[in-house]
Structures are given as structure tokens and as C-alpha cells.
C-alpha atoms as a PDB file:
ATOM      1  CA  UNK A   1      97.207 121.327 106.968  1.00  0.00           C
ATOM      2  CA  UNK A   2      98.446 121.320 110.789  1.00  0.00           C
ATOM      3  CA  UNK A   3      95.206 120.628 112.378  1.00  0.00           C
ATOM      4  CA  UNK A   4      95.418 119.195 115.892  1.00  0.00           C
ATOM      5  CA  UNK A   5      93.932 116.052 115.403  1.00  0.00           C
ATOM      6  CA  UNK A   6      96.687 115.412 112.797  1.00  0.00           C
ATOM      7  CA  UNK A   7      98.855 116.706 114.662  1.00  0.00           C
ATOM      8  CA  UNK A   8      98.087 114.048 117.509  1.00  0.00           C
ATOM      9  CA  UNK A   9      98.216 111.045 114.875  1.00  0.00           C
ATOM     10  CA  UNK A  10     101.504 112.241 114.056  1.00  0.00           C
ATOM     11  CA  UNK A  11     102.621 112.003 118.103  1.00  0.00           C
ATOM     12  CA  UNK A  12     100.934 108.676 118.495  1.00  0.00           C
ATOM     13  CA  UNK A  13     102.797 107.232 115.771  1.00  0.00           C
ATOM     14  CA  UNK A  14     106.090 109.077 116.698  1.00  0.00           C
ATOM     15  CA  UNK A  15     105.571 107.283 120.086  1.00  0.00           C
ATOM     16  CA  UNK A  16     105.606 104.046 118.783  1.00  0.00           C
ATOM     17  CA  UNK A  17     108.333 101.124 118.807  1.00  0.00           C
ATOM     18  CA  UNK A  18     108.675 100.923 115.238  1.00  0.00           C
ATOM     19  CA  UNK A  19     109.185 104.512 115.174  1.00  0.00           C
ATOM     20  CA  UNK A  20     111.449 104.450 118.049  1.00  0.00           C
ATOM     21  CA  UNK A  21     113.781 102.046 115.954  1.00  0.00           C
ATOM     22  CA  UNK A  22     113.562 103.892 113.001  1.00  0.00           C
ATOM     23  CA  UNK A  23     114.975 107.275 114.770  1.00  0.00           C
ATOM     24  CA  UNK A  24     117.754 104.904 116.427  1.00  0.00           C
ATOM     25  CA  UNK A  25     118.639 103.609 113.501  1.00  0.00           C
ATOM     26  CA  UNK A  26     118.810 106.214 110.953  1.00  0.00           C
ATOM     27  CA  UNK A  27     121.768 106.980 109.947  1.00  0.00           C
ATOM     28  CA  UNK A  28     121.475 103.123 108.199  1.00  0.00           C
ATOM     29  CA  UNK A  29     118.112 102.432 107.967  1.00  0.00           C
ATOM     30  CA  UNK A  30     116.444 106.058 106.134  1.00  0.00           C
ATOM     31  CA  UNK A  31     119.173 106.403 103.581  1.00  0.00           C
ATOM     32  CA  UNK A  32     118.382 102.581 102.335  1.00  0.00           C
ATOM     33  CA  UNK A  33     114.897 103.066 102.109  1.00  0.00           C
ATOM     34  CA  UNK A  34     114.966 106.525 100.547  1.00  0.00           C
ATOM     35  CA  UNK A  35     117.143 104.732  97.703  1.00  0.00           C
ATOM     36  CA  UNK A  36     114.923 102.349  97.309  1.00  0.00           C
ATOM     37  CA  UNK A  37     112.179 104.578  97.445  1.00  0.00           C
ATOM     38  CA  UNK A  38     114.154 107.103  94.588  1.00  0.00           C
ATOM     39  CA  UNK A  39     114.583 103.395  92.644  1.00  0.00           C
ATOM     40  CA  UNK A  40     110.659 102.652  92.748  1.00  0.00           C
ATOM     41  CA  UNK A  41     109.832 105.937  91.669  1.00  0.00           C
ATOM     42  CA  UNK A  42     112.342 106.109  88.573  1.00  0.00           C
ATOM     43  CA  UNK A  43     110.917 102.739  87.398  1.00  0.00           C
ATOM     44  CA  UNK A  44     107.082 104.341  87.931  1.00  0.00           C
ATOM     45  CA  UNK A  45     107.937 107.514  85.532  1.00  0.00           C
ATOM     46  CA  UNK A  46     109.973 105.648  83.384  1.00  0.00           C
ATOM     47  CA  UNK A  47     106.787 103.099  82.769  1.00  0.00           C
ATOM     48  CA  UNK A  48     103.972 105.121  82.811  1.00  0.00           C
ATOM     49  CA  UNK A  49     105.814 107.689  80.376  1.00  0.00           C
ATOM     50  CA  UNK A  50     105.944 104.859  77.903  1.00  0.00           C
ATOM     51  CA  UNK A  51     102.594 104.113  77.979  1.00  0.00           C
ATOM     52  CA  UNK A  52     102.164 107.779  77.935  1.00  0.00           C
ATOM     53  CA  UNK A  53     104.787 108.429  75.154  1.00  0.00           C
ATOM     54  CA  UNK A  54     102.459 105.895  73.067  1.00  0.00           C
ATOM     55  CA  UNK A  55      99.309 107.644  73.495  1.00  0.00           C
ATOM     56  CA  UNK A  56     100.784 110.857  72.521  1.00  0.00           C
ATOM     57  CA  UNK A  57     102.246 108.962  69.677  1.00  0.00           C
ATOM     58  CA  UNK A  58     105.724 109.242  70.373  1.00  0.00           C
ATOM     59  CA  UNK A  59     106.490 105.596  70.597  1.00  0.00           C
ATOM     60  CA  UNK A  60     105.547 101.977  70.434  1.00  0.00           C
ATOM     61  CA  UNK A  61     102.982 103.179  67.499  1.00  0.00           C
ATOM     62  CA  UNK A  62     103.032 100.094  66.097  1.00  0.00           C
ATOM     63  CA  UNK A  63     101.333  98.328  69.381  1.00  0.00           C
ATOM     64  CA  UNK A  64      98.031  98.446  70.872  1.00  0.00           C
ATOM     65  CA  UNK A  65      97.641 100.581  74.209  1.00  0.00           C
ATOM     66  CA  UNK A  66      96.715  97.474  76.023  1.00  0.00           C
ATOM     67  CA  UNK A  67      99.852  95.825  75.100  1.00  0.00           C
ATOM     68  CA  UNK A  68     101.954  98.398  76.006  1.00  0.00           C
ATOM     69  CA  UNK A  69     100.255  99.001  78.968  1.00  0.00           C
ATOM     70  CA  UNK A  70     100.285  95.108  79.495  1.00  0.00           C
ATOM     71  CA  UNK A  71     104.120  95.404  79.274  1.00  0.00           C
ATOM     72  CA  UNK A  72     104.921  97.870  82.060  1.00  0.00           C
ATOM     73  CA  UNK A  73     102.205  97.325  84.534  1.00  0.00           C
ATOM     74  CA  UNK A  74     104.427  94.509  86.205  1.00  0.00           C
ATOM     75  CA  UNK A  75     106.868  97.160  86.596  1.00  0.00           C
ATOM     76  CA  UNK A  76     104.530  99.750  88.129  1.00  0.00           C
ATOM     77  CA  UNK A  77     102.660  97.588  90.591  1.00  0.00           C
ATOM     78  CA  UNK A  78     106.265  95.933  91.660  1.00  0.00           C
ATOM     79  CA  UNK A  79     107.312  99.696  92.309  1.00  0.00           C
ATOM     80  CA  UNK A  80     103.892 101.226  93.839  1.00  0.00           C
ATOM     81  CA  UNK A  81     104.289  98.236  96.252  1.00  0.00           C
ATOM     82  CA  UNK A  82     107.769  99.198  97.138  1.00  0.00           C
ATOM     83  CA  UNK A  83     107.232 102.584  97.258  1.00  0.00           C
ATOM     84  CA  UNK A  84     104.322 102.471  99.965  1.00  0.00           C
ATOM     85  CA  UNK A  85     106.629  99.849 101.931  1.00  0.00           C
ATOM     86  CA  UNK A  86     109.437 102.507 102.308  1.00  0.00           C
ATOM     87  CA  UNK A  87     106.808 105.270 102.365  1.00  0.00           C
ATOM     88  CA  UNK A  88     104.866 103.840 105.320  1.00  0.00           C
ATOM     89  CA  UNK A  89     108.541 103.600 107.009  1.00  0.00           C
ATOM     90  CA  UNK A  90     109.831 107.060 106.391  1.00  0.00           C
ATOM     91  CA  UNK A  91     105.999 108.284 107.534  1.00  0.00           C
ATOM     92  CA  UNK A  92     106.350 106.074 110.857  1.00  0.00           C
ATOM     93  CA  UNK A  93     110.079 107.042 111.218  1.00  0.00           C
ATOM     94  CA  UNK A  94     109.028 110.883 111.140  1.00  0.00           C
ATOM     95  CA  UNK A  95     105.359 111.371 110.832  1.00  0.00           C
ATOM     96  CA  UNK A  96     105.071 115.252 111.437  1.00  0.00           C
ATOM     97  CA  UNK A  97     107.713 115.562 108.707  1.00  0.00           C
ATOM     98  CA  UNK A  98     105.539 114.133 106.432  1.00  0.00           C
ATOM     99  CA  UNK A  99     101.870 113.544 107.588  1.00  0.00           C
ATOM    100  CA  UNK A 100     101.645 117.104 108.428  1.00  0.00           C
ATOM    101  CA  UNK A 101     103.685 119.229 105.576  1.00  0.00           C
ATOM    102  CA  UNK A 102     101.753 120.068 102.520  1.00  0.00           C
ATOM    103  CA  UNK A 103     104.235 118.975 100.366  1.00  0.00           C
ATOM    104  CA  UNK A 104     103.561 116.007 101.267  1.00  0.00           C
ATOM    105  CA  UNK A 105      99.453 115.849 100.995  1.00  0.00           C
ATOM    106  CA  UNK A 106      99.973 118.117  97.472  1.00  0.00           C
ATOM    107  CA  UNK A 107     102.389 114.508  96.708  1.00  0.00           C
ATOM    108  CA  UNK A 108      99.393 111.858  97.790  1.00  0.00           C
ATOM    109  CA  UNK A 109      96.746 113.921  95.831  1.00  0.00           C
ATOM    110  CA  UNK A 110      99.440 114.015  92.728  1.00  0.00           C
ATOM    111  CA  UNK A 111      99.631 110.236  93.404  1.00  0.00           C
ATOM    112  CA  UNK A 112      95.629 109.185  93.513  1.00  0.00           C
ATOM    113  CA  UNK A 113      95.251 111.521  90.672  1.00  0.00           C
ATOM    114  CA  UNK A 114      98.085 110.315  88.321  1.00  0.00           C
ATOM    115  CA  UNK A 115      97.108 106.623  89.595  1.00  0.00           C
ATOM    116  CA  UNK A 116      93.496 106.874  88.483  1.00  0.00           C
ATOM    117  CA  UNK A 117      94.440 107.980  84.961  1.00  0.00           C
ATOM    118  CA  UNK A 118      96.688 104.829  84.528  1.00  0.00           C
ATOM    119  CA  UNK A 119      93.547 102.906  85.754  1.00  0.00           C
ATOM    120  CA  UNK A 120      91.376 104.779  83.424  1.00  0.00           C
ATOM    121  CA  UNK A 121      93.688 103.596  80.352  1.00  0.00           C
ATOM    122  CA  UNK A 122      94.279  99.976  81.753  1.00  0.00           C
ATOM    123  CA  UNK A 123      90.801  99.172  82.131  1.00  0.00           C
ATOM    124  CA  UNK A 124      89.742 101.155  78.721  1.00  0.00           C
ATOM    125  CA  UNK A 125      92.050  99.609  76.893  1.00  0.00           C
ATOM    126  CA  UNK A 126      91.770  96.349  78.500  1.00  0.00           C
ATOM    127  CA  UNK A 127      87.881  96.613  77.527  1.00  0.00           C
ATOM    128  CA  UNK A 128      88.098  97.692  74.359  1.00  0.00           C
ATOM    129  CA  UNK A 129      92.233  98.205  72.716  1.00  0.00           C
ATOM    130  CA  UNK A 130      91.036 100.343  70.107  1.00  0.00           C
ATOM    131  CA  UNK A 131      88.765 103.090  72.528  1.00  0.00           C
ATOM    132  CA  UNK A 132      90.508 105.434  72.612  1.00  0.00           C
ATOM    133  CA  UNK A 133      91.118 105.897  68.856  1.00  0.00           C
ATOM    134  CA  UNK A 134      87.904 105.725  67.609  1.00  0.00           C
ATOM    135  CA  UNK A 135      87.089 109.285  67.848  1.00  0.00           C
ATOM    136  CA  UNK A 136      88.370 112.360  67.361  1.00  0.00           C
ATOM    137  CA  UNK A 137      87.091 113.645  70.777  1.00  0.00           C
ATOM    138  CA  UNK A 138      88.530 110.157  72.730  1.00  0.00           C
ATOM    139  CA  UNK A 139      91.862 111.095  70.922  1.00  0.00           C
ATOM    140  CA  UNK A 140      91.854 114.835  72.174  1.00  0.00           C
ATOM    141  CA  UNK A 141      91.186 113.517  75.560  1.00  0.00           C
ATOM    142  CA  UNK A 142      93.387 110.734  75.926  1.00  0.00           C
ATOM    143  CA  UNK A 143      96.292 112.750  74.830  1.00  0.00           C
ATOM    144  CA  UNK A 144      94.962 115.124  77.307  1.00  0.00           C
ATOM    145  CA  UNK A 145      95.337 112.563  79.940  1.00  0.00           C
ATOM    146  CA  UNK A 146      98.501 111.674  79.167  1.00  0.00           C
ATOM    147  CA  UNK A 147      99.931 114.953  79.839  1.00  0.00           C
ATOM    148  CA  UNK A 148      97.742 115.723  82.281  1.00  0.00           C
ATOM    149  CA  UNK A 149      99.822 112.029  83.796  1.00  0.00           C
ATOM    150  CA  UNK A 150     103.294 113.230  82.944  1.00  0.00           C
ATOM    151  CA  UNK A 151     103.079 116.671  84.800  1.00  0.00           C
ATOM    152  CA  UNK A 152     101.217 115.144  87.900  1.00  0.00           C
ATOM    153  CA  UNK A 153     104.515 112.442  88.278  1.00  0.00           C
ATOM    154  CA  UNK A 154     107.141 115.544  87.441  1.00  0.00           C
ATOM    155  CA  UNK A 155     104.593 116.998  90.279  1.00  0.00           C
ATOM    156  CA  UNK A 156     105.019 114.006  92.596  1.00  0.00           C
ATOM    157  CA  UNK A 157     108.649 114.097  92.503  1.00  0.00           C
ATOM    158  CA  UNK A 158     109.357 117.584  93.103  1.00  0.00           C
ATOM    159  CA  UNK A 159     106.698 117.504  96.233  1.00  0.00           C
ATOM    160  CA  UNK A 160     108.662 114.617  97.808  1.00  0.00           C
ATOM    161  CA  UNK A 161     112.096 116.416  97.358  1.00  0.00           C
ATOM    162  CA  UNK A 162     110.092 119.676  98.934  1.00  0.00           C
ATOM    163  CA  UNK A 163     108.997 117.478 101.809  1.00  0.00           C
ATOM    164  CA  UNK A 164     112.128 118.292 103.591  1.00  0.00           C
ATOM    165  CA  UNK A 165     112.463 122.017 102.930  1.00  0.00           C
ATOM    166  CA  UNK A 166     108.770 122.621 103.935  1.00  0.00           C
END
């Protein structure tokens, strides 16, 4: 969505020093943070598909959700906090590149969504360990979830490589 209010945002943040830097120092500066953003990522689908490979009973059957998910959240918050670190710099080192491609926005709504199911299970399972196996229909659904998680971060990842082609 190019609307010219965004469009606006992305100049005024184009304009600014830190942006200014960024653009002078590129040819050092992006390639290290895209690595480390490509790093953050990795450990974010590697985590949150082993919390998803144990609700679709593929692994770590032998340990309650909240344990597993207990296990990897260090991992995931670690990596969501670098990954909006070196997101917020490649956004302020080209923000029309970003703020206004729809690859991009299709990649934040991919995020909040696949984000709010791993909140969903945390807390759940945090609540109560055994919730979402005492029914049939919590079963269903939480396996639901769980793919419904895997194809929004497969999602995520192919939006951010798109990013640059769009």
C-alpha cells in the first residue's frame, strides 16, 4: 500500500542522520545486519518448529508443552529482540524499500499472526500443561495451530527475501 502519507513517513525517515549513515555506510554496515538478521530468524523457525513438532506429535512426546515451550522461549525472545534491532535499521536505512512494499506488510502481518499463536500456547500451557489434550476438539485445534504457525514462518521468510524483488 503506497499511500501518500506513507509515503511521506518513508521520506522523513530517509532524511534522517541515522539513515544518512546507514546509506554511507552500506556496503559494511547492511550486509552485517542482514546476517544477523538471517541468524535470528533461523533460531525463531528452528524453536518454534519444535514446540510445533511436539504438538503435532512429532517430537519431545515424552514432555509437557509447557516445558518444551519453556525450553526455547529464551531462544525466541533473544532472536525477536535481535531481529527488530536489525529490522528497525534496515527500515531506517531504506524505508520506502520496506515500509512501503507489500512484501513487506504481508511479512509484519505473517509475524503478529504467527507471534500470537506462540502466545496462545505459552500462556495455555503455562495455565494449564495438559489443555490442550484434554479434548478431542482442543487437539484438532492445536494441531491446527501449529500448522497454521509453520506455514505463516515459511510465509515470513519468503516475504522478506521478496522484499527486494517487489
Amino acid at each position: 500500500m503506497r499511500t501518500a502519507a506513507l509515503l511521506n513517513i518513508c521520506a522523513s525517515i530517509g532524511s534522517t542522520q541515522l539513515s544518512i549513515w546507514i546509506q554511507d555506510h552500506g556496503e559494511s554496515f547492511v550486509p552485517a545486519v542482514q546476517v544477523i538478521h538471517i541468524l535470528s530468524i533461523s533460531a525463531i523457525l528452528i524453536s518454534t518448529l519444535m514446540i510445533n513438532a511436539r504438538i503435532l506429535g512429532f517430537g519431545f512426546s515424552d514432555r509437557p508443552l509447557n516445558l518444551v515451550i519453556k525450553r526455547f522461549s529464551p531462544a525466541i525472545y533473544l532472536a525477536l529482540t535481535c531481529l527488530l534491532l536489525t529490522g528497525v535499521a534496515m527500515i531506517v536505512g531504506e524505508p520506502a524499500r520496506s515500509l512501503a512494499n507489500i512484501a513487506f506488510q504481508v511479512k509484519m502481518l505473517f509475524l503478529l499472526s504467527a507471534l500470537l499463536i506462540f502466545f496462545i500456547f505459552k500462556k495455555t500451557a503455562n495455565q494449564d500443561p495438559q489443555y490442550w489434550e484434554k479434548s478431542h476438539q482442543r487437539q484438532f485445534f492445536a494441531k491446527l495451530l501449529a500448522l497454521t504457525s509453520i506455514v505463516l514462518w515459511i510465509g515470513i521468510v519468503f516475504a522478506g527475501r521478496w522484499i527486494a524483488y517487489l
